[in-house]
Protein backbone atom coordinates (compact mmCIF):
# COMPACT_ATOMS: atom_id res chain seq x y z
CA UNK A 1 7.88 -20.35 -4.61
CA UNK A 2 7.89 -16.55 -5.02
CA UNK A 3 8.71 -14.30 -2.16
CA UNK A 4 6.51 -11.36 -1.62
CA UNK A 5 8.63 -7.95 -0.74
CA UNK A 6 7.41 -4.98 1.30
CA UNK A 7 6.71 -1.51 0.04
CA UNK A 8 6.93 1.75 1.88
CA UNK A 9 4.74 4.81 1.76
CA UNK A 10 7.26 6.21 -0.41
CA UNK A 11 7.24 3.85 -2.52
CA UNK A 12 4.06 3.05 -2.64
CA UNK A 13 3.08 6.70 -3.59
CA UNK A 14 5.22 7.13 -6.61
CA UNK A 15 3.98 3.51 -7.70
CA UNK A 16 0.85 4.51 -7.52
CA UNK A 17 1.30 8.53 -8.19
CA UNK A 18 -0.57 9.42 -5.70
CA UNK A 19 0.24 11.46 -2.67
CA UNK A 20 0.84 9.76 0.82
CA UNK A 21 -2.44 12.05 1.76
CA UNK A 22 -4.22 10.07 -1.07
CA UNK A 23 -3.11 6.59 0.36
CA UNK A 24 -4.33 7.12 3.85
CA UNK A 25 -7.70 8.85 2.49
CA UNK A 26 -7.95 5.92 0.70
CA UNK A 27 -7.62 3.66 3.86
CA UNK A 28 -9.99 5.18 6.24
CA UNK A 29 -12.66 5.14 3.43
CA UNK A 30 -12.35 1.07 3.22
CA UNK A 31 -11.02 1.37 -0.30
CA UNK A 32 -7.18 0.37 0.20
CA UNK A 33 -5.68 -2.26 1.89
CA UNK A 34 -4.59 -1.66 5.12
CA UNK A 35 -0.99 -1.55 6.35
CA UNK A 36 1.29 -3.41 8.41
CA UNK A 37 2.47 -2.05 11.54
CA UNK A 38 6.15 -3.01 11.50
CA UNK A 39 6.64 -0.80 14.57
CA UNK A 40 5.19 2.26 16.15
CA UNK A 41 6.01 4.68 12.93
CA UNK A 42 6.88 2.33 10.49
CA UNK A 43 4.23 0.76 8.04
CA UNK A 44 4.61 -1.04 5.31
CA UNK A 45 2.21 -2.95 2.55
CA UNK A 46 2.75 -6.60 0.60
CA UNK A 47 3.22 -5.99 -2.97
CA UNK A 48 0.94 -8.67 -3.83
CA UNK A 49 -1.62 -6.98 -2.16
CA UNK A 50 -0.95 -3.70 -3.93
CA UNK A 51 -0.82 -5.22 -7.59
CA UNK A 52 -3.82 -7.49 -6.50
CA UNK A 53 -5.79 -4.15 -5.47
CA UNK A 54 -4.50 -2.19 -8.91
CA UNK A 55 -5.46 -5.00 -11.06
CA UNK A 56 -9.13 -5.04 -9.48
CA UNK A 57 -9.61 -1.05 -9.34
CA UNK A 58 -7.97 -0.29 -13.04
């Protein structure tokens, strides 16, 4: 069994190297996966989902 960890924008944007801007562009278009709302200004995304979604878009 693996355990899946939790990325934040931060994160996520140097990952990727994109900007945070890019990431929620991205989003509203329907072309990233949506975050999850930990709490009223925290989001965060599984990193399964991420590497799922880069090894599909590369």
């Amino acid at each position: 069994m693996t355990l899946d960890r939790y990325i934040r924008i931060k994160e996520l944007a140097m990952m990727l190297g994109i900007s945070k801007q890019t990431i929620y562009r991205l989003i509203a278009q329907g072309k990233f996966p949506q975050q999850i709302k930990l709490t009223e200004r925290t989001s965060v995304w599984r990193l399964s989902t991420i590497e799922q979604w880069i090894k599909n878009n590369q």
